[in-house]
C-alpha atoms as a PDB file:
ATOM      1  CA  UNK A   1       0.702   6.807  18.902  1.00  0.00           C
ATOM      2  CA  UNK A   2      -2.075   4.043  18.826  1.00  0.00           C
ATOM      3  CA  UNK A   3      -0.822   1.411  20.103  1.00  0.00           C
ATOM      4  CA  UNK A   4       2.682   0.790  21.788  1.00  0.00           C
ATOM      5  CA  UNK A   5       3.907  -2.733  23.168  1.00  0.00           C
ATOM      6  CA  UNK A   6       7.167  -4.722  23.829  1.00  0.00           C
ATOM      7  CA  UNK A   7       6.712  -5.920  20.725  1.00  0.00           C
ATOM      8  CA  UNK A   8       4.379  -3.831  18.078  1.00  0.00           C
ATOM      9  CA  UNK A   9       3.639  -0.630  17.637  1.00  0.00           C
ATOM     10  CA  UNK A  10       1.061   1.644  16.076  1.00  0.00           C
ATOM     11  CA  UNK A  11       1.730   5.007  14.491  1.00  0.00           C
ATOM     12  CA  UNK A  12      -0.332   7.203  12.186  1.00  0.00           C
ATOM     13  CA  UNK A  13       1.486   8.049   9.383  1.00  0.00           C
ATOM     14  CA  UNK A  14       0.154  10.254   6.302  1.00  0.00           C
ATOM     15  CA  UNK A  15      -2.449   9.451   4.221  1.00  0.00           C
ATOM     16  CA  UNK A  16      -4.496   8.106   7.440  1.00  0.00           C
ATOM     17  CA  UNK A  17      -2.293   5.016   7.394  1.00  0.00           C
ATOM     18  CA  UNK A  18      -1.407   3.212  10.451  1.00  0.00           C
ATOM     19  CA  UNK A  19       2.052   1.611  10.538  1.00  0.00           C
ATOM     20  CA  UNK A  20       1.803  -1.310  12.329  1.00  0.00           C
ATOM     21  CA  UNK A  21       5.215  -2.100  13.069  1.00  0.00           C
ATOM     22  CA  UNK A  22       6.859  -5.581  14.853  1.00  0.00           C
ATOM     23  CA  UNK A  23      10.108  -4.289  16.700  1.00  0.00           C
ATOM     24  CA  UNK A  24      10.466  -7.023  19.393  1.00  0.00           C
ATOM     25  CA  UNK A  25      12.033  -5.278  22.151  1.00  0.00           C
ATOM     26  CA  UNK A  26      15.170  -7.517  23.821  1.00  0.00           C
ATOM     27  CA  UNK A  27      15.771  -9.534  20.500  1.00  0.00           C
ATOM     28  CA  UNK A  28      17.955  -9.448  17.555  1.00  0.00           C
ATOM     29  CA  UNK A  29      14.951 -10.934  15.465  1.00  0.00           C
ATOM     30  CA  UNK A  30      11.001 -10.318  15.408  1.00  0.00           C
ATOM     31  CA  UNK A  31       9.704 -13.682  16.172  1.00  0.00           C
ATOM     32  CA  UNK A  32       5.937 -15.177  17.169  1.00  0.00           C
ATOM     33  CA  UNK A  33       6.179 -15.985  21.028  1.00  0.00           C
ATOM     34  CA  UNK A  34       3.161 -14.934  23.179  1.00  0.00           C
ATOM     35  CA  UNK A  35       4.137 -11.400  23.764  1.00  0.00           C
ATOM     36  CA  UNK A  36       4.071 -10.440  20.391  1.00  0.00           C
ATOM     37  CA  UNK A  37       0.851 -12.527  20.218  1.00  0.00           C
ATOM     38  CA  UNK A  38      -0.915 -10.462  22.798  1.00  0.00           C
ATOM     39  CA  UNK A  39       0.720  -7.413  21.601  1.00  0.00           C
ATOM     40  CA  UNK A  40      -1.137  -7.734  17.716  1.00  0.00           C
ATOM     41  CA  UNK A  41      -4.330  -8.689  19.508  1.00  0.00           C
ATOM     42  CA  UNK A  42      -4.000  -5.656  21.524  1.00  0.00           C
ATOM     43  CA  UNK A  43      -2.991  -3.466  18.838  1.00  0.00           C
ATOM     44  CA  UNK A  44      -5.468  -5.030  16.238  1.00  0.00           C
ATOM     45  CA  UNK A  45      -8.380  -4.102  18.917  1.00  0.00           C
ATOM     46  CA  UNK A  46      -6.847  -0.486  18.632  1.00  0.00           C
ATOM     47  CA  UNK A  47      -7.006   0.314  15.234  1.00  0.00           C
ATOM     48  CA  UNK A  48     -10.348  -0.964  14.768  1.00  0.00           C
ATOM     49  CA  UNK A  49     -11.450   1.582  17.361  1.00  0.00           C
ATOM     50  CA  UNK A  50      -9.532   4.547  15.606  1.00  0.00           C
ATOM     51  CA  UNK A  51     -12.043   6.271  13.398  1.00  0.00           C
ATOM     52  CA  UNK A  52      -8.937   8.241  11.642  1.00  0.00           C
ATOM     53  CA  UNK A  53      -7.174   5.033  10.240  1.00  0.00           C
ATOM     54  CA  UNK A  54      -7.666   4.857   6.599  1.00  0.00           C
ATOM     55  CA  UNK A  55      -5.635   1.951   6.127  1.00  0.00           C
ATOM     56  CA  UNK A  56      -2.956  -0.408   7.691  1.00  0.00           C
ATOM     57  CA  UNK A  57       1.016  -0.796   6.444  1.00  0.00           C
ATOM     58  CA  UNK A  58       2.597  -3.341   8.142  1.00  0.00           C
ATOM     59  CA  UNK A  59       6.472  -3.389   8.315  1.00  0.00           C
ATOM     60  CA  UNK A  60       9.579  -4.500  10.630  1.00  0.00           C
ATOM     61  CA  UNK A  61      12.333  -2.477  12.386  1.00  0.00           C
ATOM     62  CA  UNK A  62      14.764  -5.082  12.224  1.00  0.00           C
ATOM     63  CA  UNK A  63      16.624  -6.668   9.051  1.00  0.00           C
ATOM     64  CA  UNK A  64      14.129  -9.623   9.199  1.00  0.00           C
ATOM     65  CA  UNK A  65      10.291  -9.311   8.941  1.00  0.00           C
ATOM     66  CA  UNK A  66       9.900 -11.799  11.025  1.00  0.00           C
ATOM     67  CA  UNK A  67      11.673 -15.638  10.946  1.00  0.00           C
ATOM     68  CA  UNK A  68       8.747 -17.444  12.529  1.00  0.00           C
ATOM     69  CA  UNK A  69       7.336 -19.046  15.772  1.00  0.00           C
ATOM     70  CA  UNK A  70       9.499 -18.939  18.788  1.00  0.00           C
ATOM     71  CA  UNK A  71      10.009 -22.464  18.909  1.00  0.00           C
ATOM     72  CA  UNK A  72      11.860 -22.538  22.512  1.00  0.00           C
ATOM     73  CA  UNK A  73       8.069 -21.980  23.865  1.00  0.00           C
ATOM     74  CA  UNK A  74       6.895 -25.199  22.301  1.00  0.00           C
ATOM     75  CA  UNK A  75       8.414 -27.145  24.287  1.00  0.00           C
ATOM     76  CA  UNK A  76       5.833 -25.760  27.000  1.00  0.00           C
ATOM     77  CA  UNK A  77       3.336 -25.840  24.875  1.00  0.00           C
ATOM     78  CA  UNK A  78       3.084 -28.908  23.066  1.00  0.00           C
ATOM     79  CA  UNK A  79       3.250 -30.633  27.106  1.00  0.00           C
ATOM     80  CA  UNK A  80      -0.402 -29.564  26.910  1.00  0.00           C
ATOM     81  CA  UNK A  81      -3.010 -32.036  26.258  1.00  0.00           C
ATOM     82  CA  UNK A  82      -4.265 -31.840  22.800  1.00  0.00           C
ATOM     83  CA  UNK A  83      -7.458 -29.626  23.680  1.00  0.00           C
ATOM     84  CA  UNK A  84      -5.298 -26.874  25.168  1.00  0.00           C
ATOM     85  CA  UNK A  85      -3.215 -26.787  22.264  1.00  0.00           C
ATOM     86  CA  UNK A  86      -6.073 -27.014  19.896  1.00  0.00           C
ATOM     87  CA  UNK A  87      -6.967 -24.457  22.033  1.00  0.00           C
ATOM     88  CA  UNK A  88      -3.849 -22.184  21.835  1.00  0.00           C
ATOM     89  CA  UNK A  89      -3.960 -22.497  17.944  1.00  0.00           C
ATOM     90  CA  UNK A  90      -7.536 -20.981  17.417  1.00  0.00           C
ATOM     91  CA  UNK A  91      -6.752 -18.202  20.018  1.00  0.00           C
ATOM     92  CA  UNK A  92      -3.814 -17.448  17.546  1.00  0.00           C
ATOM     93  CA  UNK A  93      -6.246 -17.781  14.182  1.00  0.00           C
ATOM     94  CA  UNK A  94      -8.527 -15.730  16.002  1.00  0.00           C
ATOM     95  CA  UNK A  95      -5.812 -12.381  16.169  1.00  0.00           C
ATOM     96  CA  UNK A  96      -4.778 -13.526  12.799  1.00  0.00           C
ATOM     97  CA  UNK A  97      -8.581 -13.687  11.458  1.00  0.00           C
ATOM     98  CA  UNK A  98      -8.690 -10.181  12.957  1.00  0.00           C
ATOM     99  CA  UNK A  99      -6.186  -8.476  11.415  1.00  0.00           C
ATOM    100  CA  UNK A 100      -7.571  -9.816   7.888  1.00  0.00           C
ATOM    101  CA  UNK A 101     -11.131  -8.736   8.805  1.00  0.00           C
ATOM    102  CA  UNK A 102     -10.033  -4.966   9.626  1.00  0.00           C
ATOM    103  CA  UNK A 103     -12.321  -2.845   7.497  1.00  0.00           C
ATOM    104  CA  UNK A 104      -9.575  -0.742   5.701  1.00  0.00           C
ATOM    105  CA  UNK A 105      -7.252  -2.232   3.321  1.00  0.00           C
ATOM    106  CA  UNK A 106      -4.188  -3.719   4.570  1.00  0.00           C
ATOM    107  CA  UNK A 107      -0.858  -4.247   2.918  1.00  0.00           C
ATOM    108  CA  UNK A 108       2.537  -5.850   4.139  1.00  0.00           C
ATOM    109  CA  UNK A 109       5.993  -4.595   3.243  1.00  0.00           C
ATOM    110  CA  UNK A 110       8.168  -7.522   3.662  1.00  0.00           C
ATOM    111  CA  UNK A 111      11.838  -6.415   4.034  1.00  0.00           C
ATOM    112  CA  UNK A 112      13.564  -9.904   4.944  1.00  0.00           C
ATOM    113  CA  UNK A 113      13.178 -13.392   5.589  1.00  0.00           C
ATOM    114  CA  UNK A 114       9.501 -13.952   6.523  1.00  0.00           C
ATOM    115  CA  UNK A 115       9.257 -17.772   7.508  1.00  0.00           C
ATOM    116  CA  UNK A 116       6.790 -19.938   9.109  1.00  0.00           C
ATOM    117  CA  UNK A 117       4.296 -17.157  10.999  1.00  0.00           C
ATOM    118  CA  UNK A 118       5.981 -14.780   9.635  1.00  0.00           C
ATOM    119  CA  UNK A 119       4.636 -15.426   6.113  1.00  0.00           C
ATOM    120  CA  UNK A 120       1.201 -16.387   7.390  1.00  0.00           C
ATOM    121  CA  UNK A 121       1.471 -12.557   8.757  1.00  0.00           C
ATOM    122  CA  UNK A 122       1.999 -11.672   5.454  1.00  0.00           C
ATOM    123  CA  UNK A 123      -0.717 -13.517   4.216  1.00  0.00           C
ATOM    124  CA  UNK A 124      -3.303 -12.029   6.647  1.00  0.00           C
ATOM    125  CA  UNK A 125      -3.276  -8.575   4.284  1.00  0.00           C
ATOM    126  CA  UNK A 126      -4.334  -7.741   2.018  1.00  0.00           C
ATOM    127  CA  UNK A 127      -1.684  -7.140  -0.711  1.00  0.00           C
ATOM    128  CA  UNK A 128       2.096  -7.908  -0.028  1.00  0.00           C
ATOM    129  CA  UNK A 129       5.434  -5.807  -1.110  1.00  0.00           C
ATOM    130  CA  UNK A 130       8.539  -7.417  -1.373  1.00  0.00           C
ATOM    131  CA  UNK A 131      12.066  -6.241  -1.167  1.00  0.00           C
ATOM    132  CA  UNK A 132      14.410  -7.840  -3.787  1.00  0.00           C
ATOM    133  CA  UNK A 133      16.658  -9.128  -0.794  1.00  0.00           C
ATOM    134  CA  UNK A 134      13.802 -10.753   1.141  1.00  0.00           C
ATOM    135  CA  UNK A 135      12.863 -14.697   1.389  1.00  0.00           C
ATOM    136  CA  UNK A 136       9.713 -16.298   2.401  1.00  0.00           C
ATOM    137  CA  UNK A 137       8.534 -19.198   2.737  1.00  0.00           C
ATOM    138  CA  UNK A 138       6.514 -21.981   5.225  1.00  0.00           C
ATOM    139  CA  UNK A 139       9.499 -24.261   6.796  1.00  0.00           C
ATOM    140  CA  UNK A 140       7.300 -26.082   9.285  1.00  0.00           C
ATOM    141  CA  UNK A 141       7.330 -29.125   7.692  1.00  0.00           C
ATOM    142  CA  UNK A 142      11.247 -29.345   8.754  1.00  0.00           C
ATOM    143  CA  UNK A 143      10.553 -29.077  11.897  1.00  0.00           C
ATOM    144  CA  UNK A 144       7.741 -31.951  11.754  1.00  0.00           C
ATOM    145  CA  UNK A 145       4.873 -29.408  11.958  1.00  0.00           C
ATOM    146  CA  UNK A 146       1.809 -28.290   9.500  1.00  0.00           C
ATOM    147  CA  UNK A 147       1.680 -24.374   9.481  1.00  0.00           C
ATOM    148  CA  UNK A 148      -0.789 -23.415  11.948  1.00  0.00           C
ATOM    149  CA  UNK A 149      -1.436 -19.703  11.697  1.00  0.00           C
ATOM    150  CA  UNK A 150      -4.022 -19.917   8.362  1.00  0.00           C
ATOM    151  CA  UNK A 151      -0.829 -20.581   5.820  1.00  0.00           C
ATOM    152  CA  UNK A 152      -2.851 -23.821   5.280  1.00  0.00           C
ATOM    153  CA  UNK A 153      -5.891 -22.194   3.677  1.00  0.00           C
ATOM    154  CA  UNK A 154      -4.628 -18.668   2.976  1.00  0.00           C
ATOM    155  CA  UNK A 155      -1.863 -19.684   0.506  1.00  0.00           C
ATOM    156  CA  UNK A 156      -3.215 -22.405  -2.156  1.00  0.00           C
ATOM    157  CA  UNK A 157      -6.145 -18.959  -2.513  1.00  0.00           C
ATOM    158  CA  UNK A 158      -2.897 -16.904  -2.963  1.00  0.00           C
ATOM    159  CA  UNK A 159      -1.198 -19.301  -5.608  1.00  0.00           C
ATOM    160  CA  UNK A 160      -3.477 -22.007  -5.929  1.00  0.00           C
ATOM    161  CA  UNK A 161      -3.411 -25.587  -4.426  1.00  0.00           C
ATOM    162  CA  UNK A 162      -0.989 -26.806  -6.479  1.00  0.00           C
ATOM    163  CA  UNK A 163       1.811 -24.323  -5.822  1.00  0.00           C
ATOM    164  CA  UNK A 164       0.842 -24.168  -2.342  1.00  0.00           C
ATOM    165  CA  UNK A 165       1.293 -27.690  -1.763  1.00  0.00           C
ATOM    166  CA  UNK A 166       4.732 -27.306  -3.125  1.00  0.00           C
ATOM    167  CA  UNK A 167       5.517 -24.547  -1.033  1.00  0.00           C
ATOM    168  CA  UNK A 168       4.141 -26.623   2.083  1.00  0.00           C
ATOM    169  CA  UNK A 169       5.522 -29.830   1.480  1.00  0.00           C
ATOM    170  CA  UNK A 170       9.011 -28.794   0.214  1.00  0.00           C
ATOM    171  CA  UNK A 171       9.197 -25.903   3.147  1.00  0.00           C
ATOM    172  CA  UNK A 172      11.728 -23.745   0.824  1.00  0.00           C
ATOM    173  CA  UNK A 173      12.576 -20.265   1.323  1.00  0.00           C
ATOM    174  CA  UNK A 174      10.920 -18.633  -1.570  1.00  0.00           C
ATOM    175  CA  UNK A 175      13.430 -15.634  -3.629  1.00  0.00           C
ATOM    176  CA  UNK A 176      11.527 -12.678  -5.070  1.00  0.00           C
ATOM    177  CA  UNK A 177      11.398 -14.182  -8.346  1.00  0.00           C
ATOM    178  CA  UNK A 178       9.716 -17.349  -7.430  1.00  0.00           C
ATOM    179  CA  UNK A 179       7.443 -15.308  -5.138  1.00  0.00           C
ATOM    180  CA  UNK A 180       6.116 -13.259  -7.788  1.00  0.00           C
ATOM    181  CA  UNK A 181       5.853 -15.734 -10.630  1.00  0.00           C
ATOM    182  CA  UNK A 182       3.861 -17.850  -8.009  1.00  0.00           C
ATOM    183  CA  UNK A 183       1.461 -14.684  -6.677  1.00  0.00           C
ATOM    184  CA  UNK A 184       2.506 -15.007  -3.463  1.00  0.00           C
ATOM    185  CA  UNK A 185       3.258 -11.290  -3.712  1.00  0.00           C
ATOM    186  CA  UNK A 186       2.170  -8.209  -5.975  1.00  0.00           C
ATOM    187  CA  UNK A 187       5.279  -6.545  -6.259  1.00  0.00           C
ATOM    188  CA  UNK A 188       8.986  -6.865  -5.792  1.00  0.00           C
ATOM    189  CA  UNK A 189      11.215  -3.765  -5.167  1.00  0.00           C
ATOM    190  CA  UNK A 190      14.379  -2.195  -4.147  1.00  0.00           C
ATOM    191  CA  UNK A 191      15.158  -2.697  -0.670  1.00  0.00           C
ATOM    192  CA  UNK A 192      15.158   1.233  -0.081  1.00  0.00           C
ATOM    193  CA  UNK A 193      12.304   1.704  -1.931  1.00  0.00           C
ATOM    194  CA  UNK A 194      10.041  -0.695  -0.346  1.00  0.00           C
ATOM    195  CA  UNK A 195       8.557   1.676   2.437  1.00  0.00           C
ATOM    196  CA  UNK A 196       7.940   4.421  -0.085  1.00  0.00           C
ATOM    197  CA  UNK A 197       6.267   1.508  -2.430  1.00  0.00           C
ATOM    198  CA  UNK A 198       4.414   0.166  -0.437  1.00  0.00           C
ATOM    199  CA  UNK A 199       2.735   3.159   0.854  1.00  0.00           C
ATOM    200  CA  UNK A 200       1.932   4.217  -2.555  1.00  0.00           C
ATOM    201  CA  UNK A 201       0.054   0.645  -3.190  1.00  0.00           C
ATOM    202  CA  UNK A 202      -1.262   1.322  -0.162  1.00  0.00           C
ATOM    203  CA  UNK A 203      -2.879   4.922  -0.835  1.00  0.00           C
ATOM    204  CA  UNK A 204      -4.100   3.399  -4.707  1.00  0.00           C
ATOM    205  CA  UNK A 205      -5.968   0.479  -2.584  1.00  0.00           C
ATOM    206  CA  UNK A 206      -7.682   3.415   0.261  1.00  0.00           C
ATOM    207  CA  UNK A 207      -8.434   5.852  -3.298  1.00  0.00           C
ATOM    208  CA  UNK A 208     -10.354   2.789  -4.647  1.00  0.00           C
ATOM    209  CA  UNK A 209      -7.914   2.039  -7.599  1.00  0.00           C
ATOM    210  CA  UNK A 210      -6.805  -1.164  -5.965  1.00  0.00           C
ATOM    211  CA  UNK A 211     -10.151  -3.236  -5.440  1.00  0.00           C
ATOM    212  CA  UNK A 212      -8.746  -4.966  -1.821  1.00  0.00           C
ATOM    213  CA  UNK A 213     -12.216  -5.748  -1.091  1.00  0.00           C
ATOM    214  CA  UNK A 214     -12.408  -8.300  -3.790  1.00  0.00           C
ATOM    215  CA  UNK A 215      -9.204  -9.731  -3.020  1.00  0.00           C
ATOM    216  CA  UNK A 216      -9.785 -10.724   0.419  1.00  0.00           C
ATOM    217  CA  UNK A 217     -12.867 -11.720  -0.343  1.00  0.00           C
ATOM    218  CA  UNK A 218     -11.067 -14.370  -2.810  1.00  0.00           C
ATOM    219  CA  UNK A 219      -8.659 -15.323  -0.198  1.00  0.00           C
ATOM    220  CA  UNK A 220     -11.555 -16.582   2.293  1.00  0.00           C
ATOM    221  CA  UNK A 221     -13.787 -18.052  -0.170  1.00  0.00           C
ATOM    222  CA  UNK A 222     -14.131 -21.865  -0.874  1.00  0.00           C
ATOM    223  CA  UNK A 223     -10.761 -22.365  -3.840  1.00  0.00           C
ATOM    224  CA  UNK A 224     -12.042 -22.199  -7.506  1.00  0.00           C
ATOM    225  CA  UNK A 225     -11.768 -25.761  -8.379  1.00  0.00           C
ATOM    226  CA  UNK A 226     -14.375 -28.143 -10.021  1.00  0.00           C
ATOM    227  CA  UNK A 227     -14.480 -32.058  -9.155  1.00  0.00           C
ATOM    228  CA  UNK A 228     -11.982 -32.991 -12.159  1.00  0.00           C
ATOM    229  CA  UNK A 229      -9.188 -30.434 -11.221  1.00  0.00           C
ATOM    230  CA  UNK A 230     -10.001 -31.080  -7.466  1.00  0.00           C
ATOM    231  CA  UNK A 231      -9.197 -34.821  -7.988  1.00  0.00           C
ATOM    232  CA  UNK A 232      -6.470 -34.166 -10.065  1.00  0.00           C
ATOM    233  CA  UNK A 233      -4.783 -31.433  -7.711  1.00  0.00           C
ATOM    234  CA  UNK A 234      -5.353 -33.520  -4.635  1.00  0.00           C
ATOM    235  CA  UNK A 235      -4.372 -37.128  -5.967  1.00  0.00           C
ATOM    236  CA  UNK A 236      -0.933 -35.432  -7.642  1.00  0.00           C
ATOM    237  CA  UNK A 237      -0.206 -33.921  -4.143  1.00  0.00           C
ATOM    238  CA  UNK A 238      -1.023 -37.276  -2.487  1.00  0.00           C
ATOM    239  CA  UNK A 239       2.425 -38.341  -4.689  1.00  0.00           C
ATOM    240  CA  UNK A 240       4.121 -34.958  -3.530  1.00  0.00           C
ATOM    241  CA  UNK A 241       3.817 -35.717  -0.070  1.00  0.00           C
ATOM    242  CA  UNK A 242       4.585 -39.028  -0.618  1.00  0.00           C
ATOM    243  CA  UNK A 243       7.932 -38.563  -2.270  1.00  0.00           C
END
């Protein structure tokens, strides 16, 4: 064991991967409340001291993945002025930078719905597996709220602005289908195959036949657009959000 919280746990499994896996202890549902927070921090922090991990496979032990932020601790939160909520956010980013900065490819096997943080978990790897009974998607916007966990500048380098606006704006819960014609994920695959799947993409990225390095690189550089499909992106989207 490398890491065990209430909430996340670390396991070497073979191949030198470590199974990061969200199993919130108490719940019914893996969800983003502060716990789990300081529990991927903490468990982030112990991989990259663990000379033996190859790579990281992050999964769920529940039905979900996970459905989001808790959203009975904003309440509490959001009675913060607006520096200590700025303040809150980046402390989040920060875990969420960390997990995408890990020096050993990283892949997510998404078995259910993965909403809001959920997805923006997702989006931290490196490559993403889908089960054909999963959802995903970034609901925030239903709720009144931006996604604040990097979904803002992680997806439109996923699918590109102009899907990513869409997925933003509208706050749909994304089927496999969509999800894959999009690029939001690089596979989709039986629900009892997804584990084995997943490891397999995962062992092709650590042998080198997956380049990983080049994809995150993509994913945190400046988005591939010149100044006439810029304008035209951002000036269709000022429409989208309009409508």
């Amino acid at each position: 064991m490398i890491y065990e919280g209430k909430a996340i746990t670390v396991t070497l499994i073979d191949g030198g991967i470590a199974e990061l896996k969200f199993d919130l202890q108490g719940e019914s549902v893996n969800k983003f409340n502060r716990v789990t927070l300081e529990d991927l921090d903490a468990a982030v922090k112990a991989i990259q001291g663990n000379s033996d991990v190859k790579g990281v496979l992050v999964t769920s032990g529940k039905d979900v993945f996970i459905v989001g932020a808790d959203i009975t601790e904003f309440g509490t939160t959001f009675k913060g002025s607006e520096e200590e909520i700025a303040s809150w956010t980046l402390e989040a980013n920060q875990i969420f930078n960390a997990v995408e900065d890990l020096e050993v490819p990283t892949l997510t096997a998404i078995n259910g719905i993965a909403l809001g943080g959920g997805f923006e978990m997702c989006l931290a790897t490196d490559m993403r597996v889908m089960s054909e009974k999963a959802k995903i998607g970034l609901p925030e916007v239903k709720l009144g709220l931006m996604p604040g966990f990097g979904g803002t500048v992680r997806l439109p380098r996923v699918i590109g602005a102009d899907n990513a606006i869409e997925w933003i704006c509208m706050g749909a819960e994304n089927k496999p289908e969509k999800a894959l014609k999009d690029g939001a994920v690089d596979a989709v695959v039986a629900a009892d195959k997804l584990k084995e799947q997943a490891v397999e993409m995962l062992k092709a990225a650590i042998a080198g036949e997956i380049n990983w390095q080049a994809r995150r690189e993509e994913k945190k550089a400046k988005l591939k657009l010149n100044a006439m499909e810029a304008m035209m992106v951002f000036e269709t989207a000022k429409g989208f959000v309009a409508g």
